[in-house]
Every structure is written in structure tokens, then in C-alpha cells.
C-alpha atoms as a PDB file:
ATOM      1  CA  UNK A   1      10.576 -44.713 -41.698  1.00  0.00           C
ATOM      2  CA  UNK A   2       8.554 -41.533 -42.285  1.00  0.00           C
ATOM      3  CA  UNK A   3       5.577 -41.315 -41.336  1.00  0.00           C
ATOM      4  CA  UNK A   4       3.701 -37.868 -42.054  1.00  0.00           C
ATOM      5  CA  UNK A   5       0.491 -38.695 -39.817  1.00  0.00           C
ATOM      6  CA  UNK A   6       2.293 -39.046 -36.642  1.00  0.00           C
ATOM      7  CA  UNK A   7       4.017 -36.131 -37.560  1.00  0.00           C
ATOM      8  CA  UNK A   8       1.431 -33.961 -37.701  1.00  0.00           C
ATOM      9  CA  UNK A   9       0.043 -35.182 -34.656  1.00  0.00           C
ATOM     10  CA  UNK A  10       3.059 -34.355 -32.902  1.00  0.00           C
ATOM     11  CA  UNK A  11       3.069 -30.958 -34.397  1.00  0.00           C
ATOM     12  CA  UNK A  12      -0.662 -30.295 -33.332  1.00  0.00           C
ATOM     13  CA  UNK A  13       0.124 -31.703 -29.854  1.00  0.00           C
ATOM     14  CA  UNK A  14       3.173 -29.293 -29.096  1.00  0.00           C
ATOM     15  CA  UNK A  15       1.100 -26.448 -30.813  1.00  0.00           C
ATOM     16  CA  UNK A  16      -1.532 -26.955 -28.240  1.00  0.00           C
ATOM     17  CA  UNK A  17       0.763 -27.099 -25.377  1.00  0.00           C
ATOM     18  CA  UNK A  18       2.531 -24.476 -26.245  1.00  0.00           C
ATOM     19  CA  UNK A  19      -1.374 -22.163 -26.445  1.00  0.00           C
ATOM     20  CA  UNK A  20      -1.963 -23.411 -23.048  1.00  0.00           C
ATOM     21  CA  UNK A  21       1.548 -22.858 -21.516  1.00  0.00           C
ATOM     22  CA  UNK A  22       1.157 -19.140 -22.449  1.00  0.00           C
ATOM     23  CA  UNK A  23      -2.264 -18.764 -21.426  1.00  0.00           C
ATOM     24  CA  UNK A  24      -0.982 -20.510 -17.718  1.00  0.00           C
ATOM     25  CA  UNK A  25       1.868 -17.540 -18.008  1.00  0.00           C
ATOM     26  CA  UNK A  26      -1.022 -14.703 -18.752  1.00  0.00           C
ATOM     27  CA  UNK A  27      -2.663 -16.054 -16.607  1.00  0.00           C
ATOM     28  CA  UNK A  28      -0.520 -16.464 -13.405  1.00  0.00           C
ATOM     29  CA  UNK A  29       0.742 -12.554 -14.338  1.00  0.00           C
ATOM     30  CA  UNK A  30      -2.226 -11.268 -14.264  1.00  0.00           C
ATOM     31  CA  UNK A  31      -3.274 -13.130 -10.799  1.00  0.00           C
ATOM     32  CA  UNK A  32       0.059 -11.725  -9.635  1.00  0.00           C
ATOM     33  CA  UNK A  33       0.709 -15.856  -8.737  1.00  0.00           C
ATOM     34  CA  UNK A  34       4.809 -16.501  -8.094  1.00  0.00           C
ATOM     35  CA  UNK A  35       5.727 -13.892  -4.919  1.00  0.00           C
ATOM     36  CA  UNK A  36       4.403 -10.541  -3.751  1.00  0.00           C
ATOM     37  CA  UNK A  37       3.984  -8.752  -6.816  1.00  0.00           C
ATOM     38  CA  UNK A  38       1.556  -6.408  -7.192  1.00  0.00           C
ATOM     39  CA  UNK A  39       0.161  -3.768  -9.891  1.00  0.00           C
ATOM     40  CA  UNK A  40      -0.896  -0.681 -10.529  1.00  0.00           C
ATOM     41  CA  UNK A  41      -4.084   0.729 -11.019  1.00  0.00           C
ATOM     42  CA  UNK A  42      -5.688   3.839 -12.718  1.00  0.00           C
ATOM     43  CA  UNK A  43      -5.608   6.790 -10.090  1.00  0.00           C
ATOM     44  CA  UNK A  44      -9.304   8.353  -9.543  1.00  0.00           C
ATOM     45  CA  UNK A  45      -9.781  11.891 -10.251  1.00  0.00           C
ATOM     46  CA  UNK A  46      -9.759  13.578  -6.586  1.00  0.00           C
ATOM     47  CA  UNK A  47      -7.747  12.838  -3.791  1.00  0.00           C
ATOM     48  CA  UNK A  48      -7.683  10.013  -1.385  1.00  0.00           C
ATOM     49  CA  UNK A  49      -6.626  12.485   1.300  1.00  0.00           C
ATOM     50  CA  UNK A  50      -8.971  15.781   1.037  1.00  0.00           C
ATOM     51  CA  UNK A  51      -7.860  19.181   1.753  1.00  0.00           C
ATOM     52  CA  UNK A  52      -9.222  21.385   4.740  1.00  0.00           C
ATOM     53  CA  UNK A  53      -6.905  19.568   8.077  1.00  0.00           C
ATOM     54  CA  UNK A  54      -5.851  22.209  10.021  1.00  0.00           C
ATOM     55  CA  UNK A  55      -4.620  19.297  12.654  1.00  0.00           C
ATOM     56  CA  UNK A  56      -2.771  15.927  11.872  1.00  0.00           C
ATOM     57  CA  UNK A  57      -2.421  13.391  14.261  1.00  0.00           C
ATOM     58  CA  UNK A  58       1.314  10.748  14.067  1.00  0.00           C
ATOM     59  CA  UNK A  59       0.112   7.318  15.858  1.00  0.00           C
ATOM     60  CA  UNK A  60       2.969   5.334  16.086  1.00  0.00           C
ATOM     61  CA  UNK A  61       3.659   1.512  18.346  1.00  0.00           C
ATOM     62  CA  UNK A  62       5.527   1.638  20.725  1.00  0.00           C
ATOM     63  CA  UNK A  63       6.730  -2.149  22.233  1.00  0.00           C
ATOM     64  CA  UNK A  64       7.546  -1.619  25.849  1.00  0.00           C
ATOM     65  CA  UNK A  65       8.695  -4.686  27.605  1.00  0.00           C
ATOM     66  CA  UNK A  66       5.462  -7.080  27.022  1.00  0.00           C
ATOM     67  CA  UNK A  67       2.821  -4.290  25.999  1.00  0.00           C
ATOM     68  CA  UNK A  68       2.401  -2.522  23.147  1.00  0.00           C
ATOM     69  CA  UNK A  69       2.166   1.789  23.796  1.00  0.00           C
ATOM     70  CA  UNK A  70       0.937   3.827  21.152  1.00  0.00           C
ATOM     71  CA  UNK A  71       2.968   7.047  21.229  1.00  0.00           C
ATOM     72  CA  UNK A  72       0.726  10.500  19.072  1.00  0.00           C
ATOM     73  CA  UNK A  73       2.908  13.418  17.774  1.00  0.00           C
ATOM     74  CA  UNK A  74      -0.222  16.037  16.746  1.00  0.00           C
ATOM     75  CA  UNK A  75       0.619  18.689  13.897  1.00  0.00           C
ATOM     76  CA  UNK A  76      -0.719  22.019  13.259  1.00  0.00           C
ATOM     77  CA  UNK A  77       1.268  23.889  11.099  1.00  0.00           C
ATOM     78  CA  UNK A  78       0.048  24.169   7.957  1.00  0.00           C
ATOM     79  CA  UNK A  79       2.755  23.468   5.509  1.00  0.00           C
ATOM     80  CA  UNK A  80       3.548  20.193   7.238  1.00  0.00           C
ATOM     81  CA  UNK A  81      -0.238  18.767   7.044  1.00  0.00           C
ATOM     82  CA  UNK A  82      -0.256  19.766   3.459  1.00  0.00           C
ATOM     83  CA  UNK A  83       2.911  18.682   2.743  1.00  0.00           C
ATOM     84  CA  UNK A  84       2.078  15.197   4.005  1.00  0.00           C
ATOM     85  CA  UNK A  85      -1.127  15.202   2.609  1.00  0.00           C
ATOM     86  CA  UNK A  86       0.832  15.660  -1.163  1.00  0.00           C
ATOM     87  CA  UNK A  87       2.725  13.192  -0.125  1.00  0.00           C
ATOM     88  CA  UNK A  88       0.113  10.524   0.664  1.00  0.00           C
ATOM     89  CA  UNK A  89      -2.040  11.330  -2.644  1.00  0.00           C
ATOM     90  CA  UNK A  90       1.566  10.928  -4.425  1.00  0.00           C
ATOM     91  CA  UNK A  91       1.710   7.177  -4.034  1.00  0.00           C
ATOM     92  CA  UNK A  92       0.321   5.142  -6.728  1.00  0.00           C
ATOM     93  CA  UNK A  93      -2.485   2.536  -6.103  1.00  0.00           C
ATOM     94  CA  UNK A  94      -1.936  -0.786  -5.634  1.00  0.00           C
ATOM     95  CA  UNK A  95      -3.905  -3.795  -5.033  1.00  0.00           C
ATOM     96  CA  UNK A  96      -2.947  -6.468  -1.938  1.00  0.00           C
ATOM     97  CA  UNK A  97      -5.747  -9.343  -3.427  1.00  0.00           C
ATOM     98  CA  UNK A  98      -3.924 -12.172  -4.951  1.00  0.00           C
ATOM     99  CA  UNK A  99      -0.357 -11.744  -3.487  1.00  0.00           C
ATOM    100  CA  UNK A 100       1.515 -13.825  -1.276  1.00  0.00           C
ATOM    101  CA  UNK A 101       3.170 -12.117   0.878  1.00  0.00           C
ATOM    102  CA  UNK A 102       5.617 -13.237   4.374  1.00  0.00           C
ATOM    103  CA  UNK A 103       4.009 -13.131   8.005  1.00  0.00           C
ATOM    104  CA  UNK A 104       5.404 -10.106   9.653  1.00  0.00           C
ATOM    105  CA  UNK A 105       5.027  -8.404  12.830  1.00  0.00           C
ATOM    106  CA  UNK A 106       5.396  -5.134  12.550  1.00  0.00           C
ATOM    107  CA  UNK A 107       2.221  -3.253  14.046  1.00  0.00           C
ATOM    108  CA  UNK A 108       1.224  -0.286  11.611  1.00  0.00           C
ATOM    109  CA  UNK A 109       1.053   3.129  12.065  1.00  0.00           C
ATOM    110  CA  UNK A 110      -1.522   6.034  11.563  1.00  0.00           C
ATOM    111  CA  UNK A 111      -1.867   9.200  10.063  1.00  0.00           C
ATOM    112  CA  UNK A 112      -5.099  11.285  10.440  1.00  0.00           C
ATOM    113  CA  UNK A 113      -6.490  14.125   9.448  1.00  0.00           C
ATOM    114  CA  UNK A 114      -9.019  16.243  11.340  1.00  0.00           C
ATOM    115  CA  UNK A 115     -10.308  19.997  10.496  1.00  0.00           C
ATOM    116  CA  UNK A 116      -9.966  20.850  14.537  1.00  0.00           C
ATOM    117  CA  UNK A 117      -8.726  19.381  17.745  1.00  0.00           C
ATOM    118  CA  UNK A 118     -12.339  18.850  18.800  1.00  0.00           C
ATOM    119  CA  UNK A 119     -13.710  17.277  16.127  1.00  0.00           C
ATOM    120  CA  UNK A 120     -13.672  13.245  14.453  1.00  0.00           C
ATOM    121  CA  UNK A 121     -10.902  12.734  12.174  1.00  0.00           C
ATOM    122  CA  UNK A 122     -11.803  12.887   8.082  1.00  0.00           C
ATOM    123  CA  UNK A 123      -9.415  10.471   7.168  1.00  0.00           C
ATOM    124  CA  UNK A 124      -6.778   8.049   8.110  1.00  0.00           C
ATOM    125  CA  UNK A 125      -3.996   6.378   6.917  1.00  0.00           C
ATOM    126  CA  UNK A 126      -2.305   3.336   8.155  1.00  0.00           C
ATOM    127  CA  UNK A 127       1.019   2.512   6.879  1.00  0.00           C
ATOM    128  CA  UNK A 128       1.752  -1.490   6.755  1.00  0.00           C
ATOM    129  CA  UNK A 129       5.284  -1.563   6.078  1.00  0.00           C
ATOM    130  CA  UNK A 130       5.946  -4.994   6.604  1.00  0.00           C
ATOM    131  CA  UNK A 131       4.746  -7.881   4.588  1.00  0.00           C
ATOM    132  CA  UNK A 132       3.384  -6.919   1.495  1.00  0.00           C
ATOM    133  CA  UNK A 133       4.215  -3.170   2.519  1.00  0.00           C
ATOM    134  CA  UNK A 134       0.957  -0.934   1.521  1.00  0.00           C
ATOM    135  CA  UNK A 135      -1.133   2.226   3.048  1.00  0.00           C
ATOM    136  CA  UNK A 136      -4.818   1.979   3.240  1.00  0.00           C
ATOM    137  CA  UNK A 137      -6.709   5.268   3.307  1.00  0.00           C
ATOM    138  CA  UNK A 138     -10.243   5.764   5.243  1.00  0.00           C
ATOM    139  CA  UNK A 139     -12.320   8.216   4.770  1.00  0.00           C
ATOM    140  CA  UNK A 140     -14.740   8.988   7.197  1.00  0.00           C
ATOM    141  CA  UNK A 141     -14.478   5.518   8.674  1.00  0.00           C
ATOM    142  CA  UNK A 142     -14.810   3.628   5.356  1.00  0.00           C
ATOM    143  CA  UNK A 143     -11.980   1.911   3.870  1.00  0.00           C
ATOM    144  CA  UNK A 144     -10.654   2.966  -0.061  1.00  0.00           C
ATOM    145  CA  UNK A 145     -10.264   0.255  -1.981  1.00  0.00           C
ATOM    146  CA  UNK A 146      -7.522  -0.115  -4.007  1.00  0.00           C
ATOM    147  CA  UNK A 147      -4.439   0.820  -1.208  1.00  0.00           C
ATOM    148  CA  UNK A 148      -1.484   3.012  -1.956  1.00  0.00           C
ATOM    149  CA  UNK A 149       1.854   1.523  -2.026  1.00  0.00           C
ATOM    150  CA  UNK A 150       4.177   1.007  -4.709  1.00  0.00           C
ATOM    151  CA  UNK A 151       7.601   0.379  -4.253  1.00  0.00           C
ATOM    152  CA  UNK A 152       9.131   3.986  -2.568  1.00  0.00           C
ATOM    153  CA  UNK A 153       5.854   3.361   0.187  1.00  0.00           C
ATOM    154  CA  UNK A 154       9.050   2.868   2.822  1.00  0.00           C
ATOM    155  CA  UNK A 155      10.776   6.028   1.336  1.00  0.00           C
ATOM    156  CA  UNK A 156       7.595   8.046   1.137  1.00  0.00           C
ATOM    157  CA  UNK A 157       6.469   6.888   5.022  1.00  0.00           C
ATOM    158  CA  UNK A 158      10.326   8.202   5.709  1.00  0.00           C
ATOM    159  CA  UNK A 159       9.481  11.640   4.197  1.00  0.00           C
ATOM    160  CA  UNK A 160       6.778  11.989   6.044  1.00  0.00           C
ATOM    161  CA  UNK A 161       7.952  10.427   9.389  1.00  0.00           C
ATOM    162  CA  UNK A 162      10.857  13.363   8.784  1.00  0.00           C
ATOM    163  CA  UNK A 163       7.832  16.303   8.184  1.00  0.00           C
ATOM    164  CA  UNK A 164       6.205  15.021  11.495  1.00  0.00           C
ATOM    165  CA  UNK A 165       9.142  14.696  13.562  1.00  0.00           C
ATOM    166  CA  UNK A 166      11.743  16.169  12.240  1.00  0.00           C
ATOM    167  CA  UNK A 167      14.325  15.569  14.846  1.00  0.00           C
ATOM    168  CA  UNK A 168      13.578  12.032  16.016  1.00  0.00           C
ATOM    169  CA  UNK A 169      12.655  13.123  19.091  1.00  0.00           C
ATOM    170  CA  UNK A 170      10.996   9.201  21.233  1.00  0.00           C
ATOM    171  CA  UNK A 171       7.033   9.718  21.266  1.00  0.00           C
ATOM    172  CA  UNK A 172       5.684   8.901  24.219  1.00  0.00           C
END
């Protein structure tokens, strides 16, 4: 037998699911819930990585039996530390909040940028390529918020790992 109340109930019931199954999808997208997705960002205006290094220091782990060496390639030519420097402003910004990402061990490494030998570095960039893989940029000790990534960040850290040291000579 038809009955047209219990109809309409049903209809206002599934109705009002339905609102708040696609407000739990907008909502879990935008959180970035469900794996280690993250988004993009609007760029600032200037560069994360200023101009005016005339050195560039490559800080790289080195695991050696049960202690962990840090091996440094420094840099002075100029089209190298600018070229990385394009590089490193290239990558998009990304933000790490509100992603799951896998435990990894992989120890970063560090780019900085300094105008002599002698003097503090301007900025730094550490490359975390495993996990949720992103670069975080300091500037004069202070940490940029959002980090650079994206998804050619291994590609990119290649690139540059290739400017640096170009043959693949061991750091030590």
C-alpha cells in the first residue's frame, strides 16, 4: 500500500545524507585527509632564495658504519649559485600540515647561501626527500612557511645535485 508520508520522509532522509556525505568529501579534500596529498599555494611576490651569494655551500649525510658524516661541496662560480638559486625559487609551495605521510629515514640535506666565505649564511635549504618529500627555506635563521615541494622536488634536488657536483665525485 502507498503511503505518500513515509515517502517523503524517506526522500528528505536520503536528501540529507546525501548534503552531509558531500560536505564529509569537501571536507576531507580540503584537510588533504586519505594519504599524503598535498596542495598548492599562491607564490609570494619575491623570492624565497634572494640574490647576492657569491658562495654556496652542498651539505650532504654521509652514513659511515654506525655514525652519520656530513660531507660539504662549497660553490663559487657564479652561474652555478644562480642557477640553483632559479631552481629552488622554481618549485611551487606546498603545505606539509594535515598529511599523513610514512616514517622514513632518510637524513636531509642542505643548501646555503652566503655573500662570502667569511660571513653567516642568508639562507638555507633543506631538502626532505623522504616521507612526505618537501624543501623548507630559512632565511636568516627563520623558517618560511609554506615549504616548496611539489611533485618534480626529487627531479629538481637531481638538477641541482648535478650543478653542484657534476661528476659524482664521494664528498667527504
Amino acid at each position: 500500500m502507498y503511503d505518500g508520508k513515509a515517502e517523503d520522509l524517506m526522500t528528505r532522509s536520503f536528501r540529507n545524507l546525501n548534503r552531509t556525505g558531500v560536505t564529509l568529501l569537501l571536507c576531507a579534500a580540503l584537510l588533504g585527509v586519505g594519504g599524503s596529498t598535498a596542495f598548492a599555494v599562491t607564490k609570494p611576490a619575491g623570492d624565497f632564495v634572494a640574490s647576492g651569494a657569491k658562495v654556496l655551500y652542498w651539505t650532504h649525510p654521509l652514513p659511515v658504519s654506525s655514525k652519520i658524516l656530513h660531507g660539504t661541496i662549497s660553490v663559487t662560480k657564479a652561474s652555478v649559485i644562480a642557477e640553483v638559486r632559479t631552481l629552488i625559487n622554481s618549485l611551487p609551495l606546498t603545505t606539509t600540515g594535515h598529511r599523513i605521510c610514512p616514517d622514513d629515514m632518510m637524513l636531509p640535506s642542505t643548501i646555503s647561501f652566503a655573500v662570502s666565505r667569511k660571513t653567516t649564511p642568508f639562507a638555507k635549504v633543506v631538502f626532505q626527500l623522504g616521507g612526505c618529500p618537501y624543501a623548507r627555506v630559512y632565511q636568516h635563521g627563520v623558517a618560511m612557511s609554506p615549504t616548496l615541494g611539489g611533485p618534480h622536488l626529487a627531479q629538481v634536488y637531481g638538477e641541482i645535485q648535478h650543478l653542484i657536483n657534476p661528476k659524482g665525485v664521494p664528498i667527504a
